[in-house]
PDB file of N, CA and C in Angstrom:
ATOM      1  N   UNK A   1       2.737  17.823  11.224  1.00  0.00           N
ATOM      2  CA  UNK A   1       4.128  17.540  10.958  1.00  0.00           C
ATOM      3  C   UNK A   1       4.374  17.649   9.456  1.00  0.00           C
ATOM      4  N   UNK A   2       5.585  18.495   8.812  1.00  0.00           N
ATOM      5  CA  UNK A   2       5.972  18.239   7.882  1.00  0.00           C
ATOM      6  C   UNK A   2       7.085  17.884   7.725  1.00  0.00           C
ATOM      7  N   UNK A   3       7.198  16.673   6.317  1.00  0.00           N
ATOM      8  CA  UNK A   3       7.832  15.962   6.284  1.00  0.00           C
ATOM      9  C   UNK A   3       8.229  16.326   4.549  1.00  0.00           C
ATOM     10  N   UNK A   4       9.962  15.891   4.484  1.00  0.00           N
ATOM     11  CA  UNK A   4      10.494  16.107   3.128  1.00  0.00           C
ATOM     12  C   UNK A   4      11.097  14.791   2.829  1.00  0.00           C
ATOM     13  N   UNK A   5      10.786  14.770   1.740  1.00  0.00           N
ATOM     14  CA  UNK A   5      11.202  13.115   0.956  1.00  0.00           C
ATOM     15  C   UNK A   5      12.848  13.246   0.701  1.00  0.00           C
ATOM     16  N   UNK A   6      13.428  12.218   0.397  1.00  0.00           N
ATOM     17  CA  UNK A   6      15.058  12.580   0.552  1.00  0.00           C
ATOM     18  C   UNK A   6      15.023  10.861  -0.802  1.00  0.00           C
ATOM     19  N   UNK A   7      15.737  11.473  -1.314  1.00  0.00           N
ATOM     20  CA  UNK A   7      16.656  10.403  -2.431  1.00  0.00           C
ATOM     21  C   UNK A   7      16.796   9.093  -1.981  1.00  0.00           C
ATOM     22  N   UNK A   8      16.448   8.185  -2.576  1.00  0.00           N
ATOM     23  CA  UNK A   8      16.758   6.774  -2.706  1.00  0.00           C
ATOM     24  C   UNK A   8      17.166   5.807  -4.116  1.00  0.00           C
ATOM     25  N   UNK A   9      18.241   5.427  -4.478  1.00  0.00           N
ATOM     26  CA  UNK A   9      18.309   5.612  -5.797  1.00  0.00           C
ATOM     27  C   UNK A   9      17.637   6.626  -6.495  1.00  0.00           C
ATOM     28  N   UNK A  10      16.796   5.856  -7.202  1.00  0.00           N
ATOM     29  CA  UNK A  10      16.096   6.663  -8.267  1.00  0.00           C
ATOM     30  C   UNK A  10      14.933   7.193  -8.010  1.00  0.00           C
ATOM     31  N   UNK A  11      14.735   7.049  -6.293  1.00  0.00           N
ATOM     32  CA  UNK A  11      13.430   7.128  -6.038  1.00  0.00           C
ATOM     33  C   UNK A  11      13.236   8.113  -5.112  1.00  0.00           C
ATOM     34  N   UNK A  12      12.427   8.659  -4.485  1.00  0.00           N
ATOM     35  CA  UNK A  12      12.125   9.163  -3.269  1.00  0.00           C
ATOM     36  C   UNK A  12      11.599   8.185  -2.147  1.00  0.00           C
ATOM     37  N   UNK A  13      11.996   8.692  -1.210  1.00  0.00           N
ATOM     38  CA  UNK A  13      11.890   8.236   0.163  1.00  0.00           C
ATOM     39  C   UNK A  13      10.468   9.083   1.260  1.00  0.00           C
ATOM     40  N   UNK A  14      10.127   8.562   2.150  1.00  0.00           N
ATOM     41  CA  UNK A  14       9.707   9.271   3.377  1.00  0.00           C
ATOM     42  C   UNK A  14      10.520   8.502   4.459  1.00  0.00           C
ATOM     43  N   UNK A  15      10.758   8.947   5.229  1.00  0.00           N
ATOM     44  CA  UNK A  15      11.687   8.417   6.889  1.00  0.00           C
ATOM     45  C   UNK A  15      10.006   8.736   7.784  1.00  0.00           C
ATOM     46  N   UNK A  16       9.984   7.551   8.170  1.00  0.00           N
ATOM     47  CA  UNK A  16       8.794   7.670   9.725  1.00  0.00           C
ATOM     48  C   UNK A  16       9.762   7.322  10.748  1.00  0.00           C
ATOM     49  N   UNK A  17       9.603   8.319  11.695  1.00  0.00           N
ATOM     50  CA  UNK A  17      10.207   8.268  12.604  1.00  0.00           C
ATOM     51  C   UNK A  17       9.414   7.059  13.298  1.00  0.00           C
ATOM     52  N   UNK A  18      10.478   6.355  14.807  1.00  0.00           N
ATOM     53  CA  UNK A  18      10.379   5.249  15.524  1.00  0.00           C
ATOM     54  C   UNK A  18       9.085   5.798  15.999  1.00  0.00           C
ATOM     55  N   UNK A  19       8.791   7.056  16.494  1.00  0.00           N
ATOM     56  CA  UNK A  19       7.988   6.732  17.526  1.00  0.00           C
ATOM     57  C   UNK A  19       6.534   7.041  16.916  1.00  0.00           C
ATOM     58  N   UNK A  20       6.356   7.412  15.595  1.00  0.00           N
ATOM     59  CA  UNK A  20       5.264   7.486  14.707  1.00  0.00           C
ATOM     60  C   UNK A  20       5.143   5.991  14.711  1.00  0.00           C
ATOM     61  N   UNK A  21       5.983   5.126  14.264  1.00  0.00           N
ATOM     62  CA  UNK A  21       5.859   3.872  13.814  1.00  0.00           C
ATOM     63  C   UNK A  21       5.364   3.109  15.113  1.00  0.00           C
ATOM     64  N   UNK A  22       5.369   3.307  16.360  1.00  0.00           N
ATOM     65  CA  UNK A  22       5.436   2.557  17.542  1.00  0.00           C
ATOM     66  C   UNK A  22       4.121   3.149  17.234  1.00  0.00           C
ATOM     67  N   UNK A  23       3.541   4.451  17.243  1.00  0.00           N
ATOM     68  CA  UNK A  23       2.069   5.026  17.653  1.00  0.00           C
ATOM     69  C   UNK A  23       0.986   3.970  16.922  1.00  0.00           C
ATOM     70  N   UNK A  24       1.232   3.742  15.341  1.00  0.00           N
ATOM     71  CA  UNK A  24       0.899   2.857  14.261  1.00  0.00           C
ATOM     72  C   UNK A  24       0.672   1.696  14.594  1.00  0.00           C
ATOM     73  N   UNK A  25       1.878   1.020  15.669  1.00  0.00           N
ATOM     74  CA  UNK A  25       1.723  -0.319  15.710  1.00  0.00           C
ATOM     75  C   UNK A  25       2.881  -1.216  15.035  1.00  0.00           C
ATOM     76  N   UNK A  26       3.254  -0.523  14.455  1.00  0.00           N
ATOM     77  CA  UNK A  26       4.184  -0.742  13.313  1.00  0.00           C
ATOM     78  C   UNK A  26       6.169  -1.021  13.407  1.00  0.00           C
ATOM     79  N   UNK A  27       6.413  -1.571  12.741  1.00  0.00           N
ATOM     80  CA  UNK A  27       8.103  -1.663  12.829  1.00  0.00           C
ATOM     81  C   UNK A  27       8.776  -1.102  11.455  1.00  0.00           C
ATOM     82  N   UNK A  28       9.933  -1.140  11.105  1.00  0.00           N
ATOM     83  CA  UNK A  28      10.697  -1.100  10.359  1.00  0.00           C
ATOM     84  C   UNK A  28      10.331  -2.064   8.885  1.00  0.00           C
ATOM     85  N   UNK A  29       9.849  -3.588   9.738  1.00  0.00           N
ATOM     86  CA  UNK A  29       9.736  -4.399   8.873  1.00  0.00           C
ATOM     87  C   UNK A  29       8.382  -4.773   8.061  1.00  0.00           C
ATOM     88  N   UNK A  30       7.395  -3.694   9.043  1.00  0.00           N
ATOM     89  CA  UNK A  30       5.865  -3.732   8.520  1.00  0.00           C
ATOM     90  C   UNK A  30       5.688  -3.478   6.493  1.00  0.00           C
ATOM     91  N   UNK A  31       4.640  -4.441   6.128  1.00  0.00           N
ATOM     92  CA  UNK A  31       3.738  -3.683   4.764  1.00  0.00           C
ATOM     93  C   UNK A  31       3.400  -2.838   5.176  1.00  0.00           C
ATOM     94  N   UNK A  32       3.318  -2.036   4.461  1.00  0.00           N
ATOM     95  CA  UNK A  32       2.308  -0.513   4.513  1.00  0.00           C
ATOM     96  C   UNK A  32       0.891  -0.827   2.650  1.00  0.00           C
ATOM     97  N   UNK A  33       0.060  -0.778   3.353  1.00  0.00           N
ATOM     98  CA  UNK A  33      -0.652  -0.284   1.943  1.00  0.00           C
ATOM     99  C   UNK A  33      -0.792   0.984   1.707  1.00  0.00           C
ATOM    100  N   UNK A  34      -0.322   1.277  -0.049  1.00  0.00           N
ATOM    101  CA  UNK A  34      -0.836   2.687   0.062  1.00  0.00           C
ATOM    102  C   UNK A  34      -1.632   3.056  -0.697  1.00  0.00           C
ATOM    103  N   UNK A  35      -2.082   3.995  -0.361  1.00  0.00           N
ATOM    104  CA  UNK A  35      -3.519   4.719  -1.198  1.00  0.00           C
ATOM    105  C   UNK A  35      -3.603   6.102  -1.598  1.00  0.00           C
ATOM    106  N   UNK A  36      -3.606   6.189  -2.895  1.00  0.00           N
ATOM    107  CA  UNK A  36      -3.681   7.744  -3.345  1.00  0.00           C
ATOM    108  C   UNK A  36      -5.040   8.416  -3.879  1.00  0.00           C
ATOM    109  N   UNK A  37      -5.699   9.465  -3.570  1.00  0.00           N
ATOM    110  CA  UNK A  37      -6.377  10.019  -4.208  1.00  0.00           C
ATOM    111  C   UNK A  37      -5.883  11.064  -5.624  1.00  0.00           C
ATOM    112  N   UNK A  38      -5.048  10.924  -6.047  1.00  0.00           N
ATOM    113  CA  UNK A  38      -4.342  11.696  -6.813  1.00  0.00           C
ATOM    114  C   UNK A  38      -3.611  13.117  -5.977  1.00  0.00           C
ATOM    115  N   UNK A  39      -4.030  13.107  -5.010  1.00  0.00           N
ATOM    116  CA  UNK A  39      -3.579  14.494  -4.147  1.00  0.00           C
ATOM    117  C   UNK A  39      -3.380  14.252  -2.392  1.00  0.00           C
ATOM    118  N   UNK A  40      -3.731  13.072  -2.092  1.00  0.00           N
ATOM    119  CA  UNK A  40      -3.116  12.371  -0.730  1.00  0.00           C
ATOM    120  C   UNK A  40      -2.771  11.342  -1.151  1.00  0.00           C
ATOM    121  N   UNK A  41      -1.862  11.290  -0.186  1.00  0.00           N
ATOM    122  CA  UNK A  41      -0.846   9.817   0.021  1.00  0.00           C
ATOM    123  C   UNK A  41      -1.760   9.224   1.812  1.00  0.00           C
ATOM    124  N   UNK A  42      -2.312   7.507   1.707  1.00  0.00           N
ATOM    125  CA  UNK A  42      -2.794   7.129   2.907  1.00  0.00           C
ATOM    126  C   UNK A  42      -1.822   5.986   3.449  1.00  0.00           C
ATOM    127  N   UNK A  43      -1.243   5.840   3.849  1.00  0.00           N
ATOM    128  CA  UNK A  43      -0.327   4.834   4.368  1.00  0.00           C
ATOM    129  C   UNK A  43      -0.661   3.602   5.907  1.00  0.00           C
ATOM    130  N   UNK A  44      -0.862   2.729   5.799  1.00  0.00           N
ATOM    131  CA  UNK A  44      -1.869   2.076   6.647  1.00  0.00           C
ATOM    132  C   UNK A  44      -0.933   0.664   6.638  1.00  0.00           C
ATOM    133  N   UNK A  45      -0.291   0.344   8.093  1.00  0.00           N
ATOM    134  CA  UNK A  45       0.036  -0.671   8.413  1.00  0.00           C
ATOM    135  C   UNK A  45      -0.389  -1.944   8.054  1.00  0.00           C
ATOM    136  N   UNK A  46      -0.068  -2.758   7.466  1.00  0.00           N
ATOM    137  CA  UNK A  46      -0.631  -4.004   7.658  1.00  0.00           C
ATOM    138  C   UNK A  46      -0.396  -5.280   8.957  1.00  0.00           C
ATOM    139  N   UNK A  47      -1.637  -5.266   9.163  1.00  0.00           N
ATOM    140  CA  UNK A  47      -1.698  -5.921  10.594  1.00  0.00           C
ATOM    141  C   UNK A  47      -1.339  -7.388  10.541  1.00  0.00           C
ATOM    142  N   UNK A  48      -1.873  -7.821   9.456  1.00  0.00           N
ATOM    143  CA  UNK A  48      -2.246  -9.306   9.054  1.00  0.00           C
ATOM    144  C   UNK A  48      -2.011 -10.044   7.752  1.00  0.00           C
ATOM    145  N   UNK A  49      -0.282  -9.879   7.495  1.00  0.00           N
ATOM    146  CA  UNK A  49       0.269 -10.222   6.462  1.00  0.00           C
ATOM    147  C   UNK A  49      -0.202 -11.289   5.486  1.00  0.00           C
ATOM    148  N   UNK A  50      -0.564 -12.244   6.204  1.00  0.00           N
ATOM    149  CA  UNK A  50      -0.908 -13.564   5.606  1.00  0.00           C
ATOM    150  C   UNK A  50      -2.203 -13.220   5.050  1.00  0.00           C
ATOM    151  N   UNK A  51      -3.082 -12.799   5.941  1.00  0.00           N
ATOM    152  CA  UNK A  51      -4.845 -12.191   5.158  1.00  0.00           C
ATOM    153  C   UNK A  51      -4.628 -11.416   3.769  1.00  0.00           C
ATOM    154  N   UNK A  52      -4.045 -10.437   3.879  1.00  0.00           N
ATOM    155  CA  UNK A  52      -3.365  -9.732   3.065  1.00  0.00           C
ATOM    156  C   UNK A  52      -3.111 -10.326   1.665  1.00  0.00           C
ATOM    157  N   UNK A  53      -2.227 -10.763   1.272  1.00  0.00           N
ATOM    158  CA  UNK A  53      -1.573 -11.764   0.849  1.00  0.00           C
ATOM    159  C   UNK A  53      -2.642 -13.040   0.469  1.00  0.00           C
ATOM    160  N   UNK A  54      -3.229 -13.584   1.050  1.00  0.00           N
ATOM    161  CA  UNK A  54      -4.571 -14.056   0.612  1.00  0.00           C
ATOM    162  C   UNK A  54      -5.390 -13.462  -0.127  1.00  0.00           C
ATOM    163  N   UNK A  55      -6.284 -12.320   0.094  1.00  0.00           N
ATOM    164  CA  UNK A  55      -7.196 -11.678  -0.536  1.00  0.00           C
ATOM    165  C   UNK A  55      -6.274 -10.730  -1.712  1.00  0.00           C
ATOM    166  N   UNK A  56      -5.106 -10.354  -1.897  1.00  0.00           N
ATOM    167  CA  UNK A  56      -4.273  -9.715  -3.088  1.00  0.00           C
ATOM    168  C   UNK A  56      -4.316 -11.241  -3.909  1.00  0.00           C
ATOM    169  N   UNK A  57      -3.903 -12.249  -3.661  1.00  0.00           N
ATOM    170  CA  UNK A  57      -4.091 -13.394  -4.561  1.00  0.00           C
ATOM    171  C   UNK A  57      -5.469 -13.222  -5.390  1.00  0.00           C
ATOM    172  N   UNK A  58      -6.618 -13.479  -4.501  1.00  0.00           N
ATOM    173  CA  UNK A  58      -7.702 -13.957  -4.932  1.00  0.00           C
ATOM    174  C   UNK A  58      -8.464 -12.748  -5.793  1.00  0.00           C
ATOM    175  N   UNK A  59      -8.220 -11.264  -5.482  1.00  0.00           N
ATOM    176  CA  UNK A  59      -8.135  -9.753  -6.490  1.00  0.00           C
ATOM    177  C   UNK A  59      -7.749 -10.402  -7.744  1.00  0.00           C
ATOM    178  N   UNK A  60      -6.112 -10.461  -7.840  1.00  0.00           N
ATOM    179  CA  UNK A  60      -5.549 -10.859  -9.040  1.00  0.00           C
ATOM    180  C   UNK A  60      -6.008 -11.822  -9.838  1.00  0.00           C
ATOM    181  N   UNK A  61      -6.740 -13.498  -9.092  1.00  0.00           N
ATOM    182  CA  UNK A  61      -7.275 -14.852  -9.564  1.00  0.00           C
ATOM    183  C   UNK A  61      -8.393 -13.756  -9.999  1.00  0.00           C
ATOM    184  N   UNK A  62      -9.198 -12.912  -9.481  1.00  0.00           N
ATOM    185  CA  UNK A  62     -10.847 -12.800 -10.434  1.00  0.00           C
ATOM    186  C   UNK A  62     -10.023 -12.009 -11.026  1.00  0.00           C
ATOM    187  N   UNK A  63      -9.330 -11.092 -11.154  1.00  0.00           N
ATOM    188  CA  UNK A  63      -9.285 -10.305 -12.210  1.00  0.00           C
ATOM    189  C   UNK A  63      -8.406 -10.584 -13.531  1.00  0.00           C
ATOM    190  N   UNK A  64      -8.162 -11.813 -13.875  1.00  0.00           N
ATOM    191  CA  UNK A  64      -7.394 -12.410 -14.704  1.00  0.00           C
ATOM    192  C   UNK A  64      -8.303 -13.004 -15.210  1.00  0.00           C
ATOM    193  N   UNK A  65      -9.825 -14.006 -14.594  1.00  0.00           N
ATOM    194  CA  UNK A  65     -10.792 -14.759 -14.976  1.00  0.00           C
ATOM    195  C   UNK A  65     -11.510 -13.957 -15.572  1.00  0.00           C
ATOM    196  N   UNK A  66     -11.887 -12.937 -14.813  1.00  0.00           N
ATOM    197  CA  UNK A  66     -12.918 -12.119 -15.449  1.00  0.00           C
ATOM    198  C   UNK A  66     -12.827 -10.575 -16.240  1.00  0.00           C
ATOM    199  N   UNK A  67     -11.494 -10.654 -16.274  1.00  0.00           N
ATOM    200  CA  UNK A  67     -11.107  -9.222 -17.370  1.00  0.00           C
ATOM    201  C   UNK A  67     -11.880  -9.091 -18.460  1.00  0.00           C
ATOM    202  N   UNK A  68     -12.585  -9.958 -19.258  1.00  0.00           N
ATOM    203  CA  UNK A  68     -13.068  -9.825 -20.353  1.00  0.00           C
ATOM    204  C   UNK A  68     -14.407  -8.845 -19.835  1.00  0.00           C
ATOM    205  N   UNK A  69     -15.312  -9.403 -18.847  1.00  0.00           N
ATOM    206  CA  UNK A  69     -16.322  -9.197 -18.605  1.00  0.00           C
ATOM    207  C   UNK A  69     -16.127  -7.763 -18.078  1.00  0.00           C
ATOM    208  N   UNK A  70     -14.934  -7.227 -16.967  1.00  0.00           N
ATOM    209  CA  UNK A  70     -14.606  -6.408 -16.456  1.00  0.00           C
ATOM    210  C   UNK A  70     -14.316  -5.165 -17.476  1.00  0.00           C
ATOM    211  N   UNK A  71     -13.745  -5.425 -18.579  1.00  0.00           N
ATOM    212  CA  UNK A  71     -13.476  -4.551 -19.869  1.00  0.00           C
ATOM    213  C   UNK A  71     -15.123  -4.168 -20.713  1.00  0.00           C
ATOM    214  N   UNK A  72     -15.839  -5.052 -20.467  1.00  0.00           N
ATOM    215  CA  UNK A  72     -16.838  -5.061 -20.936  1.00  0.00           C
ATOM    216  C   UNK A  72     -18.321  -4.294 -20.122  1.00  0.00           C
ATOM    217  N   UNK A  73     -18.325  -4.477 -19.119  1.00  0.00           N
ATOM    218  CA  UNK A  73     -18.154  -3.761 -17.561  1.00  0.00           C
ATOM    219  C   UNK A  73     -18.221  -1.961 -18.001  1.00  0.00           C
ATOM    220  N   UNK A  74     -16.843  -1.697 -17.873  1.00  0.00           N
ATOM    221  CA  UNK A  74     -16.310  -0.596 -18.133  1.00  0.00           C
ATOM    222  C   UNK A  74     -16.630   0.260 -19.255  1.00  0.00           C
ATOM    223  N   UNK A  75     -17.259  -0.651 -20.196  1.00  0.00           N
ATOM    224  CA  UNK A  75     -17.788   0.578 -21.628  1.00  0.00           C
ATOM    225  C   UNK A  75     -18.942   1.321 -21.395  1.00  0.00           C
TER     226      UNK A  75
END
């Protein structure tokens, strides 16, 4: 299937159709995480908002504690 992005303000859009979204699992009102390799776009329902949302907290809590080490890490 190809698909063309269409204007949203300032942004681009994708439209998933209902019955892609039903195949997914998914609604209107679902997270999506997304993931780029610099050259795909991965788009992946989130099943389990609250888990989610938990473990993005606790990412952000170490990576605020331990940025120094993480920068340090990285050289």
């Amino acid at each position: 299937m190809i698909k063309t992005l269409v204007k949203h303000g300032n942004s681009s859009a994708l439209v998933i159709e209902k019955p892609i979204l039903s195949l997914l699992g998914a609604t209107a009102d679902s997270a999506f995480e997304v993931i780029t390799d610099g050259k795909s776009l991965i788009l992946t329902p989130i099943q389990d908002a609250v888990r989610h949302n938990r473990f993005r907290n606790a990412v952000e809590k170490t990576g605020k504690r331990y940025a120094k080490t993480f920068e340090e890490l990285a050289k």
